[in-house]
PDB file of N, CA and C in Angstrom:
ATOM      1  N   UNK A   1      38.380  71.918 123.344  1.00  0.00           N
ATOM      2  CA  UNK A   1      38.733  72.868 124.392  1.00  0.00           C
ATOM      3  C   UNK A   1      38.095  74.205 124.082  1.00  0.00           C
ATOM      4  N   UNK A   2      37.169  74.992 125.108  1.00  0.00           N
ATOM      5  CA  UNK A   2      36.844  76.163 125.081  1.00  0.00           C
ATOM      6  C   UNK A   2      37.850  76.948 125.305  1.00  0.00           C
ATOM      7  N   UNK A   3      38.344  78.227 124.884  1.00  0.00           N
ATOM      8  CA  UNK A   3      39.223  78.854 125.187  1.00  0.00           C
ATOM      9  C   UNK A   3      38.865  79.959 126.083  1.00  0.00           C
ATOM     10  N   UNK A   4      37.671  79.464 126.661  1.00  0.00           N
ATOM     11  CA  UNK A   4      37.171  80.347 127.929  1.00  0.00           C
ATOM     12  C   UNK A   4      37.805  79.482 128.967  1.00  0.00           C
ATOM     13  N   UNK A   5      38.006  78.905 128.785  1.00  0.00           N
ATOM     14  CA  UNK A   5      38.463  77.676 129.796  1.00  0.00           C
ATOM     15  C   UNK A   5      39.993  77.641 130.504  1.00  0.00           C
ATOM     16  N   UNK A   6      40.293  79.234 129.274  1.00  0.00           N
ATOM     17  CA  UNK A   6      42.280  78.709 129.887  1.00  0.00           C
ATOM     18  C   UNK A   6      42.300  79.736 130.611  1.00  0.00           C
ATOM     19  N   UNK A   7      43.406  79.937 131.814  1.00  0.00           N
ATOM     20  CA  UNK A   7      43.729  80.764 132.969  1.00  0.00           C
ATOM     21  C   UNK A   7      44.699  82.027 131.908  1.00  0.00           C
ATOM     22  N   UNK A   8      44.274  83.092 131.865  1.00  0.00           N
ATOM     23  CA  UNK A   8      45.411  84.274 131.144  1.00  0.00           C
ATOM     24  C   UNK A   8      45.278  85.150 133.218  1.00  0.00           C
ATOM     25  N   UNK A   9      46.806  85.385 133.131  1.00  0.00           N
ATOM     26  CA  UNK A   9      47.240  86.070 134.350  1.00  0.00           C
ATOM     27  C   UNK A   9      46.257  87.788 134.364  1.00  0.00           C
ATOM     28  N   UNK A  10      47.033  88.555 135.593  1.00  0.00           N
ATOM     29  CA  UNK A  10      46.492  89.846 135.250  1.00  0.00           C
ATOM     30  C   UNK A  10      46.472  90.542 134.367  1.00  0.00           C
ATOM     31  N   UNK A  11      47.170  90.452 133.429  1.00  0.00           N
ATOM     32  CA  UNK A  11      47.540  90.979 132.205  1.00  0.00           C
ATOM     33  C   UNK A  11      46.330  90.774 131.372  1.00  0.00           C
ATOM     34  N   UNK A  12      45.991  89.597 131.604  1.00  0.00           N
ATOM     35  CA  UNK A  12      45.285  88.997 130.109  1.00  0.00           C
ATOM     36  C   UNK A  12      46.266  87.849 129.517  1.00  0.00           C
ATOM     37  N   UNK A  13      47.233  87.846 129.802  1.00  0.00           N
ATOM     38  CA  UNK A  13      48.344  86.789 128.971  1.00  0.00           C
ATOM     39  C   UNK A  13      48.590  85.634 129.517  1.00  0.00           C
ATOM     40  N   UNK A  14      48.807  84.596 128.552  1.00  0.00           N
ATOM     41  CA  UNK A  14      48.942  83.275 128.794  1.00  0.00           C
ATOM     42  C   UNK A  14      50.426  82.979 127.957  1.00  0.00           C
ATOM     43  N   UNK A  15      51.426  82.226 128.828  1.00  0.00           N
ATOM     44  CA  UNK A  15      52.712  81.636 128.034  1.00  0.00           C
ATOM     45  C   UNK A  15      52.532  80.775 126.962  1.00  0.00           C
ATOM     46  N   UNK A  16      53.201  80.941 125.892  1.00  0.00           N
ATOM     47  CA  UNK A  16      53.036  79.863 124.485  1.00  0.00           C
ATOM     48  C   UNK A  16      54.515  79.448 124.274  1.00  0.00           C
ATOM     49  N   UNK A  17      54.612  78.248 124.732  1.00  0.00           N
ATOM     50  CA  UNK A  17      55.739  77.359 124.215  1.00  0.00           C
ATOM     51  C   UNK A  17      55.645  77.227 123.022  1.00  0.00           C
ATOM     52  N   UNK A  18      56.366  77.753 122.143  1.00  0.00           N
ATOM     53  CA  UNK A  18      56.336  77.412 119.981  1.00  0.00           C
ATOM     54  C   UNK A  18      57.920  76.202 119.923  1.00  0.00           C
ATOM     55  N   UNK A  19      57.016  75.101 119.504  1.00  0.00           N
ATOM     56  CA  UNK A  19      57.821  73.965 119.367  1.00  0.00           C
ATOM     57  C   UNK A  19      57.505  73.980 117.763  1.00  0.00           C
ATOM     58  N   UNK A  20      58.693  72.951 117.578  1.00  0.00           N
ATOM     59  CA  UNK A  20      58.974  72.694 116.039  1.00  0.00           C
ATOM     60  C   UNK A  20      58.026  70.736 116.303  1.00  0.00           C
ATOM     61  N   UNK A  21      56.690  71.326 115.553  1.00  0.00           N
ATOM     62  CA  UNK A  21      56.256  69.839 115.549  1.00  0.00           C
ATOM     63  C   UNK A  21      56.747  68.345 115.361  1.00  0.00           C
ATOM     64  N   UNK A  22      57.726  67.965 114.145  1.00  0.00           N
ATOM     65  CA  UNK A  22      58.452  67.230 114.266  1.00  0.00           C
ATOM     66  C   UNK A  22      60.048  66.398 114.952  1.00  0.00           C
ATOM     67  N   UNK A  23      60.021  67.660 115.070  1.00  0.00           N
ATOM     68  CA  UNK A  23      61.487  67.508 116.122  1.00  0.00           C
ATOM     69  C   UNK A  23      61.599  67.864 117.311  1.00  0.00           C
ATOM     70  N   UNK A  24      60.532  68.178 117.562  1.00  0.00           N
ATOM     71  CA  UNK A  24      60.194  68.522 119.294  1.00  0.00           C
ATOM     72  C   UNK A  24      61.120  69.808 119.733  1.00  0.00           C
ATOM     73  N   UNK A  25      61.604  70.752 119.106  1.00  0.00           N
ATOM     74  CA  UNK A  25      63.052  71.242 119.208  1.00  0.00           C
ATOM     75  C   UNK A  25      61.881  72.701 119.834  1.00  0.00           C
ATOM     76  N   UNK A  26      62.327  72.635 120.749  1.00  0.00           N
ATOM     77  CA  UNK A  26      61.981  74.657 121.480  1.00  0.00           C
ATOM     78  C   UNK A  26      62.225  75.575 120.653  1.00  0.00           C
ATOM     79  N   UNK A  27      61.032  76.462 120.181  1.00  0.00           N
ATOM     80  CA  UNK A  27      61.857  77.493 118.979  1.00  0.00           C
ATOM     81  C   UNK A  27      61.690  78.769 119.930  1.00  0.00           C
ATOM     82  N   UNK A  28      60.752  78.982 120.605  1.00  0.00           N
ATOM     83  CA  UNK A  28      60.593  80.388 121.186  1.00  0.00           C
ATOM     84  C   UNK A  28      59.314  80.231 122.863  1.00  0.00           C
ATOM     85  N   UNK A  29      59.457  81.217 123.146  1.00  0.00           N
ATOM     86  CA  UNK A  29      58.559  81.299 124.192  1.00  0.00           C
ATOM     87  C   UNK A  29      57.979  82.757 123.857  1.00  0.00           C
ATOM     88  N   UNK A  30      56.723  83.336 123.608  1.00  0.00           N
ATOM     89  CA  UNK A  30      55.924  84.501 123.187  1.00  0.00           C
ATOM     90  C   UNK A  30      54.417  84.461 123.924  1.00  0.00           C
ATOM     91  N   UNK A  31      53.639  85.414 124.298  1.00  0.00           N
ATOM     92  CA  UNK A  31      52.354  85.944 125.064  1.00  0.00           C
ATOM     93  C   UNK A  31      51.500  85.819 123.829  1.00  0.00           C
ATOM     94  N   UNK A  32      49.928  85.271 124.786  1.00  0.00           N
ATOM     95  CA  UNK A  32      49.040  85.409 123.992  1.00  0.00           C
ATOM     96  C   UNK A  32      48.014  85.855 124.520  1.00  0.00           C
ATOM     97  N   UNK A  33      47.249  86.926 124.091  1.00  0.00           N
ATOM     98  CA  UNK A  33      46.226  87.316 124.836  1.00  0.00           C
ATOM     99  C   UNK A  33      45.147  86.208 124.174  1.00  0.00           C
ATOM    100  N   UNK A  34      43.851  86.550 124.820  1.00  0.00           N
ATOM    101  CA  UNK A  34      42.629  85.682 124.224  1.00  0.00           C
ATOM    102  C   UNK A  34      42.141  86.061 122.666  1.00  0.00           C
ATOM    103  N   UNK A  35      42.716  87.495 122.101  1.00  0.00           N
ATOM    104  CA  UNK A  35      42.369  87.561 120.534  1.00  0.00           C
ATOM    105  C   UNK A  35      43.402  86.818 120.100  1.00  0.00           C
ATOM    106  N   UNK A  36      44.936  86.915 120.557  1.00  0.00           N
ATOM    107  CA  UNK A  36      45.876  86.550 119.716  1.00  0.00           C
ATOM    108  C   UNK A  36      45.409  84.474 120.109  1.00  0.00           C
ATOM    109  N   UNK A  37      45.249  83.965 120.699  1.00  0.00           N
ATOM    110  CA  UNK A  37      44.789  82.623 120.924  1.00  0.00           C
ATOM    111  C   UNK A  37      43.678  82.608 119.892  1.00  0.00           C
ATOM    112  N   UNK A  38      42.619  83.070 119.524  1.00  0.00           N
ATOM    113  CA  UNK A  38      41.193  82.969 118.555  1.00  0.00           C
ATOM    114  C   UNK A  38      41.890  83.014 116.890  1.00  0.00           C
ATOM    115  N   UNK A  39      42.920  84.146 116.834  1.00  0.00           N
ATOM    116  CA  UNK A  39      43.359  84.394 115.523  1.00  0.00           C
ATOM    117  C   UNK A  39      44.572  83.423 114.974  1.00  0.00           C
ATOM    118  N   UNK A  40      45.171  82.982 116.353  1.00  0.00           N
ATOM    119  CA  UNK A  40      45.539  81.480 115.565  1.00  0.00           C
ATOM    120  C   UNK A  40      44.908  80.649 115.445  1.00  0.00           C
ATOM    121  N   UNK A  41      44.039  79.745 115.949  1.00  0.00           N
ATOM    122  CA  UNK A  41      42.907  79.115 115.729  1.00  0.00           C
ATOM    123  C   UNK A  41      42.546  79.413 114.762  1.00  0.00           C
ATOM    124  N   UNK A  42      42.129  80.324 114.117  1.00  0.00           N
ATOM    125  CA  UNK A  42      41.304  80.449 112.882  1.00  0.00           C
ATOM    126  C   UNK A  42      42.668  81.093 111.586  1.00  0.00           C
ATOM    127  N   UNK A  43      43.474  81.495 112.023  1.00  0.00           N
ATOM    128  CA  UNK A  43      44.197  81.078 110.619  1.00  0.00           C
ATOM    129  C   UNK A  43      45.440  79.983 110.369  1.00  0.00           C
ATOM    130  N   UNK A  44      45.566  79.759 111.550  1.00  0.00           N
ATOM    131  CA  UNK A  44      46.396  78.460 111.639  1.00  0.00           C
ATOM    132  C   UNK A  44      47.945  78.691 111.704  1.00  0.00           C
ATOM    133  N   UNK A  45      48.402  80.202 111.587  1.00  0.00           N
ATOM    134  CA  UNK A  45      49.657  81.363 111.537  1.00  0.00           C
ATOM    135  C   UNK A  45      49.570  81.304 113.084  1.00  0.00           C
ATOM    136  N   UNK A  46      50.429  81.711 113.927  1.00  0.00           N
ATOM    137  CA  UNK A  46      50.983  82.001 115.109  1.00  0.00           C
ATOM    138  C   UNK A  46      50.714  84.058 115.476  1.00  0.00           C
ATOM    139  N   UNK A  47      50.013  83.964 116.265  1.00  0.00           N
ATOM    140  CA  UNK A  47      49.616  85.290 116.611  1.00  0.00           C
ATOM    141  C   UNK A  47      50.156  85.520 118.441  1.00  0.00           C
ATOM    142  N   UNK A  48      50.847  86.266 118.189  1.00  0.00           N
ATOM    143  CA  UNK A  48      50.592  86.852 119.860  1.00  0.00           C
ATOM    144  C   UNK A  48      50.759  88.360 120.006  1.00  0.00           C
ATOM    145  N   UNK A  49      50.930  88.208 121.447  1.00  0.00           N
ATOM    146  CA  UNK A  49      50.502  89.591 122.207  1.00  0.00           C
ATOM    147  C   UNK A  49      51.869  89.982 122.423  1.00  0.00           C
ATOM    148  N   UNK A  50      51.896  91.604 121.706  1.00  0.00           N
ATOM    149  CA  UNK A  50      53.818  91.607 122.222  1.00  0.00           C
ATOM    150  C   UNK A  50      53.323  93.134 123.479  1.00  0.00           C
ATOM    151  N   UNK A  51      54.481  92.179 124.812  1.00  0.00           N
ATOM    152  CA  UNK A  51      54.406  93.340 125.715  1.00  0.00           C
ATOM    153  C   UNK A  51      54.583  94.681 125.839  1.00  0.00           C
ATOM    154  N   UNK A  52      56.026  94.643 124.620  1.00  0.00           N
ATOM    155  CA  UNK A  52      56.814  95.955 124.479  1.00  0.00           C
ATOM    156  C   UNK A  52      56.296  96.635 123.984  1.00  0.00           C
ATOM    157  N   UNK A  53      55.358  96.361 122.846  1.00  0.00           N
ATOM    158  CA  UNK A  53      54.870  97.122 121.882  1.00  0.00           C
ATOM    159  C   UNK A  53      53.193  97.350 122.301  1.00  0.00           C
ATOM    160  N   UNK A  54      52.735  96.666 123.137  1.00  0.00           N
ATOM    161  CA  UNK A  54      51.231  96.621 123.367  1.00  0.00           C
ATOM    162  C   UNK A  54      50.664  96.653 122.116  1.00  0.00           C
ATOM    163  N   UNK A  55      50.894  95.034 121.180  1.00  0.00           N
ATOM    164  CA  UNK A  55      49.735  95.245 120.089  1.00  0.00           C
ATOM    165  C   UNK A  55      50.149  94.207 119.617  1.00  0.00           C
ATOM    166  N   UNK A  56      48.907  93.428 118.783  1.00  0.00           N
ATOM    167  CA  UNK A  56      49.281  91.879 118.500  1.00  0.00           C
ATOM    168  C   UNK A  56      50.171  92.238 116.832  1.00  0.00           C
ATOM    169  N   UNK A  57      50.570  90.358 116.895  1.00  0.00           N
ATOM    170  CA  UNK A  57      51.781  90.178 116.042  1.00  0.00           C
ATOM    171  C   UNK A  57      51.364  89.325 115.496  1.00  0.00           C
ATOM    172  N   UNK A  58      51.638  88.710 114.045  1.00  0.00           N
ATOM    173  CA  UNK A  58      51.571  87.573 113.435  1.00  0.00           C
ATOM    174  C   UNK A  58      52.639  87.398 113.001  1.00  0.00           C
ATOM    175  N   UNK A  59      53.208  86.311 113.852  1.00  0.00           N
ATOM    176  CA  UNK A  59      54.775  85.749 113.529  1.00  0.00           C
ATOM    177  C   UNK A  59      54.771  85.464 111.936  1.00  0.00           C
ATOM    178  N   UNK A  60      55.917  86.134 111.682  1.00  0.00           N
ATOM    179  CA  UNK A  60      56.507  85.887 110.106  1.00  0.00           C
ATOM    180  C   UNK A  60      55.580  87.241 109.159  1.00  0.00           C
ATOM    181  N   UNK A  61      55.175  88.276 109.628  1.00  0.00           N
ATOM    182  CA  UNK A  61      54.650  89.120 108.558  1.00  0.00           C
ATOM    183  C   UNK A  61      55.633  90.311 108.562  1.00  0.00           C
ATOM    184  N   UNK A  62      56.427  90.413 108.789  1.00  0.00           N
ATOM    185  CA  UNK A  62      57.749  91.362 108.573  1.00  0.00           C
ATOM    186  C   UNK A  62      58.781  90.416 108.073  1.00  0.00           C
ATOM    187  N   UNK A  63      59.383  89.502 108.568  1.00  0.00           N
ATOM    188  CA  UNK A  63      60.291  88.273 108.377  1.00  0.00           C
ATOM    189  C   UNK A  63      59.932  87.212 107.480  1.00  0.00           C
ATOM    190  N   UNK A  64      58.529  86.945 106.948  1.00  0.00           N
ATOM    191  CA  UNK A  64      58.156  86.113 105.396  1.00  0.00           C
ATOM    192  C   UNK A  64      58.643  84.551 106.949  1.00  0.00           C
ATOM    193  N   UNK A  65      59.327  84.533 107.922  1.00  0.00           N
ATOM    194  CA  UNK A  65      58.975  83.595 108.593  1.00  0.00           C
ATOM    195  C   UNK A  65      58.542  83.059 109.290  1.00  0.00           C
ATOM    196  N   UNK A  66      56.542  82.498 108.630  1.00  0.00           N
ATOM    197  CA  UNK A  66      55.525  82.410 108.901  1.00  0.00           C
ATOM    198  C   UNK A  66      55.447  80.713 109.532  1.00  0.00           C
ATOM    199  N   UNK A  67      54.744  80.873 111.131  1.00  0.00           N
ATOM    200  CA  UNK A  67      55.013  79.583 111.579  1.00  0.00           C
ATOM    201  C   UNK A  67      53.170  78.772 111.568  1.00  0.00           C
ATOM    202  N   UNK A  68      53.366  77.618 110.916  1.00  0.00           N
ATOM    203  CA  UNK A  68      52.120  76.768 110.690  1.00  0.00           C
ATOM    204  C   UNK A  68      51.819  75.696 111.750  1.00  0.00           C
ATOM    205  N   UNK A  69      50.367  76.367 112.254  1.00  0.00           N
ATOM    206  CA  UNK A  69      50.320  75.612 113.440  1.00  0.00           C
ATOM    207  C   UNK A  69      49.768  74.267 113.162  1.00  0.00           C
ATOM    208  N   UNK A  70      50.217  73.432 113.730  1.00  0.00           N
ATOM    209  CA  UNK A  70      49.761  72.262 113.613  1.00  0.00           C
ATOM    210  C   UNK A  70      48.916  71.366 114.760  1.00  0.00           C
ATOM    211  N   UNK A  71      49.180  71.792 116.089  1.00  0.00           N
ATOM    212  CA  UNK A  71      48.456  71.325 116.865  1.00  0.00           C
ATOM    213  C   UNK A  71      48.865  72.864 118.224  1.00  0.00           C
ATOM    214  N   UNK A  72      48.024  72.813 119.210  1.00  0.00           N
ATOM    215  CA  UNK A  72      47.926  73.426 120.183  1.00  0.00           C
ATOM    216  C   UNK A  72      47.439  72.817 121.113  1.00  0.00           C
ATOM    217  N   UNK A  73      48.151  72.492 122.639  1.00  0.00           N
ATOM    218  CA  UNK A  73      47.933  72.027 124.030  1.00  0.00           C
ATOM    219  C   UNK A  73      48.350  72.995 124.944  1.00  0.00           C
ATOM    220  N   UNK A  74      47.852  72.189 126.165  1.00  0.00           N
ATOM    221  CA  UNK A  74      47.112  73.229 127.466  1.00  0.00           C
ATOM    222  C   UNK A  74      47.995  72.503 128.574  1.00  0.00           C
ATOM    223  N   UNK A  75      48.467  72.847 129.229  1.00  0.00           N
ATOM    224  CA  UNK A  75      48.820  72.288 130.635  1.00  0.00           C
ATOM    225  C   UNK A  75      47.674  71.839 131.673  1.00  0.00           C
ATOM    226  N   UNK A  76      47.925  71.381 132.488  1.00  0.00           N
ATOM    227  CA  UNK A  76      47.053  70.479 133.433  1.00  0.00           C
ATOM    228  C   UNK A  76      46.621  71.652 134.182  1.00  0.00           C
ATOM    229  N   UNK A  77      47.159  72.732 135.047  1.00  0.00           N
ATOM    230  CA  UNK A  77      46.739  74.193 135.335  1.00  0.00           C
ATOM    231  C   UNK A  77      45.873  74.753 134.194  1.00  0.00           C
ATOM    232  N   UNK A  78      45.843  74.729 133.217  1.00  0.00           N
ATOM    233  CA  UNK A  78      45.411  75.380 131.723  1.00  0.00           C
ATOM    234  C   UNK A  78      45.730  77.015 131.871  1.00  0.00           C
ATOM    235  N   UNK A  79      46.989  77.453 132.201  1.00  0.00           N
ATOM    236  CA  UNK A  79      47.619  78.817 132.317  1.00  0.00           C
ATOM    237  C   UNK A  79      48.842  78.860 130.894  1.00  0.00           C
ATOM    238  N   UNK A  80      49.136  77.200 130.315  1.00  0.00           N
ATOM    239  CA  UNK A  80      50.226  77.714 129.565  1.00  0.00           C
ATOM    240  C   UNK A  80      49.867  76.651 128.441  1.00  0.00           C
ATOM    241  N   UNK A  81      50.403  77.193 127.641  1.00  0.00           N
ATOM    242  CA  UNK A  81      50.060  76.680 125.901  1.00  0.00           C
ATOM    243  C   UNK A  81      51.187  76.183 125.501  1.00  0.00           C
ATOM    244  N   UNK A  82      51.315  74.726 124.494  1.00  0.00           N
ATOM    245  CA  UNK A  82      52.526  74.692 124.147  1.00  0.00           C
ATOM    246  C   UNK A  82      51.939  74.369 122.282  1.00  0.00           C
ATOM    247  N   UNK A  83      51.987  74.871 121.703  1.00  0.00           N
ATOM    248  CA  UNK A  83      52.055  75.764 120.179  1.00  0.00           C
ATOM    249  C   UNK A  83      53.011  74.721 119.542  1.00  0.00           C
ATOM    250  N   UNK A  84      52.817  73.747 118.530  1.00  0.00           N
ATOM    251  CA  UNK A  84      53.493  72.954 117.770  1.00  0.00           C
ATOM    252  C   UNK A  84      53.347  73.403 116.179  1.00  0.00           C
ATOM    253  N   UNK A  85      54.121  73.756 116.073  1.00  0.00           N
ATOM    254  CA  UNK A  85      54.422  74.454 114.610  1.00  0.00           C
ATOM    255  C   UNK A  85      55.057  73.867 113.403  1.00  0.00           C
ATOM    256  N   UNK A  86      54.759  73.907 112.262  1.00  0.00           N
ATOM    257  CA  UNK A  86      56.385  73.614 111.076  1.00  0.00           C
ATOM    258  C   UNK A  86      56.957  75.160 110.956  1.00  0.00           C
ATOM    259  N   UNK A  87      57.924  75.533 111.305  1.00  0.00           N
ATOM    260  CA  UNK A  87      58.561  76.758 111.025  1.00  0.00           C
ATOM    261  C   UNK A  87      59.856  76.467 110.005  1.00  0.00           C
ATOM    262  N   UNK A  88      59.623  76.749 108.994  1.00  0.00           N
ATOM    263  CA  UNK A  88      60.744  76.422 108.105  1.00  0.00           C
ATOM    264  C   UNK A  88      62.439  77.002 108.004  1.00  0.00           C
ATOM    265  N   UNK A  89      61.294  78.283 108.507  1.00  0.00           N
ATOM    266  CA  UNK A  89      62.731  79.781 108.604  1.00  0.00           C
ATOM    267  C   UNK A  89      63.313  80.043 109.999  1.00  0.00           C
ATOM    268  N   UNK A  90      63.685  80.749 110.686  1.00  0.00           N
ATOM    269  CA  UNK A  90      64.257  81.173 111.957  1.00  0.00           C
ATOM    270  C   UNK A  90      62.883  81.422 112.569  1.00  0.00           C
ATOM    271  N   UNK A  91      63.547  81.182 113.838  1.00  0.00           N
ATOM    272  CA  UNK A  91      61.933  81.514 114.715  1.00  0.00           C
ATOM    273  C   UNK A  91      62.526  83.337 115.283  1.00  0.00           C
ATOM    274  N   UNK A  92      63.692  83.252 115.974  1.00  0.00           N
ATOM    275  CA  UNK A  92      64.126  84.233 116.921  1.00  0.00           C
ATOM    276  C   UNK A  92      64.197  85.964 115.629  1.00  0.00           C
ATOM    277  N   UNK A  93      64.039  86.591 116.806  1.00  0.00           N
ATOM    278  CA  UNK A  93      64.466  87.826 116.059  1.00  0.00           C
ATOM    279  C   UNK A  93      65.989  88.001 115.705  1.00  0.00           C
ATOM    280  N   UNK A  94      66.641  87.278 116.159  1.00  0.00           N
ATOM    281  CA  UNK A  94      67.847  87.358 116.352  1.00  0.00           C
ATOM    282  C   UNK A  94      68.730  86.780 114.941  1.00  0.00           C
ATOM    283  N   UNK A  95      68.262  86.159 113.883  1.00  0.00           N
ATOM    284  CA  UNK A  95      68.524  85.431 112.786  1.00  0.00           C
ATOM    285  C   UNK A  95      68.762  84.062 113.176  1.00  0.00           C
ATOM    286  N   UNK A  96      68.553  83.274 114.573  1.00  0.00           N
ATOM    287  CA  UNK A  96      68.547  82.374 115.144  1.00  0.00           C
ATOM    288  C   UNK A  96      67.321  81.306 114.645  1.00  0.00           C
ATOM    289  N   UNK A  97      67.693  80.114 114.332  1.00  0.00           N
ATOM    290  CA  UNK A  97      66.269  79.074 114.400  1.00  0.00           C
ATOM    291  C   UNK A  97      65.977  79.416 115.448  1.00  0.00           C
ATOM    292  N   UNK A  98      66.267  79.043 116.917  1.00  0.00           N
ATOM    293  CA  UNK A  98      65.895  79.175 118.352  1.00  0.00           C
ATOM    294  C   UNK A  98      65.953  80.431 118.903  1.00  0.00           C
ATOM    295  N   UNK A  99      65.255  80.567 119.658  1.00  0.00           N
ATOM    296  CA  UNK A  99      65.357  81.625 120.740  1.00  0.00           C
ATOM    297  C   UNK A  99      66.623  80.693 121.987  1.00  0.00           C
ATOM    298  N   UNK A 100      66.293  80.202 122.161  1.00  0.00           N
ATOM    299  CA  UNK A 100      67.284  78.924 123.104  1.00  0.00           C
ATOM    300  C   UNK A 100      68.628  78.502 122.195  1.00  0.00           C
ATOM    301  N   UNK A 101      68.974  79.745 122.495  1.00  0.00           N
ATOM    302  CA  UNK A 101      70.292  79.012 121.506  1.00  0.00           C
ATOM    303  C   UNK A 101      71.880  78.936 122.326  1.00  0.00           C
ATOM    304  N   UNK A 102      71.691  79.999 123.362  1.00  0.00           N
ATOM    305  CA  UNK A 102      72.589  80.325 124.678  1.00  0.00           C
ATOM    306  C   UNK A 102      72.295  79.175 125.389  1.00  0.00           C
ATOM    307  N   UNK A 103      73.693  78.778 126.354  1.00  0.00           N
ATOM    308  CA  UNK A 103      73.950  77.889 127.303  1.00  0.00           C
ATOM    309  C   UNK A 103      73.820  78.460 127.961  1.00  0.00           C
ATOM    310  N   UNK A 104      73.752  78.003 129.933  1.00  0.00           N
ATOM    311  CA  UNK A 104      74.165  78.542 130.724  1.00  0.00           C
ATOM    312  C   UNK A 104      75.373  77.591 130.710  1.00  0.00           C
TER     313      UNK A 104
END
């Protein structure tokens, strides 16, 4: 897959589903611009684009909980990413494994 190839909205950003590779378990939903997409690719760490802050992130370099990518897919649109990870530690800012941890 070229990563010229995927749809990022007006922004520049594309949705990244971060799944827990073996257990299929939803850990988070986070933005990726086209650097933060290249800089996971090439270090294999989870990078995105944070809105609030306007400036990229490498999940786990404040929190030591660093997520290892293991595979990366595209939707049939190619607008959204779903990010398969081993995350050992919490994914959420929240001290949560999940971001999905609320019911409705």
């Amino acid at each position: 897959m070229n990563t010229e190839n995927l749809v990022f909205d007006s922004n520049g950003l594309i949705p990244a589903i971060v799944q827990q590779f073996d257990t299929k378990e939803v850990l988070m939903l986070a933005w990726m611009n086209a650097e933060s997409v290249e800089l996971t690719l090439s270090s294999k760490t989870t990078w995105f684009w944070s809105r609030s802050r306007k400036e990229l992130w490498n999940k786990g370099a404040t929190s030591g909980n660093f997520q290892s990518v293991k595979a990366i897919y595209y939707d049939c649109d190619q607008d959204c990413l779903l990010v398969q990870v081993d995350s050992p530690g919490v994914a959420c800012h929240t001290g949560e494994r999940s971001c999905f941890y609320r019911q409705l």
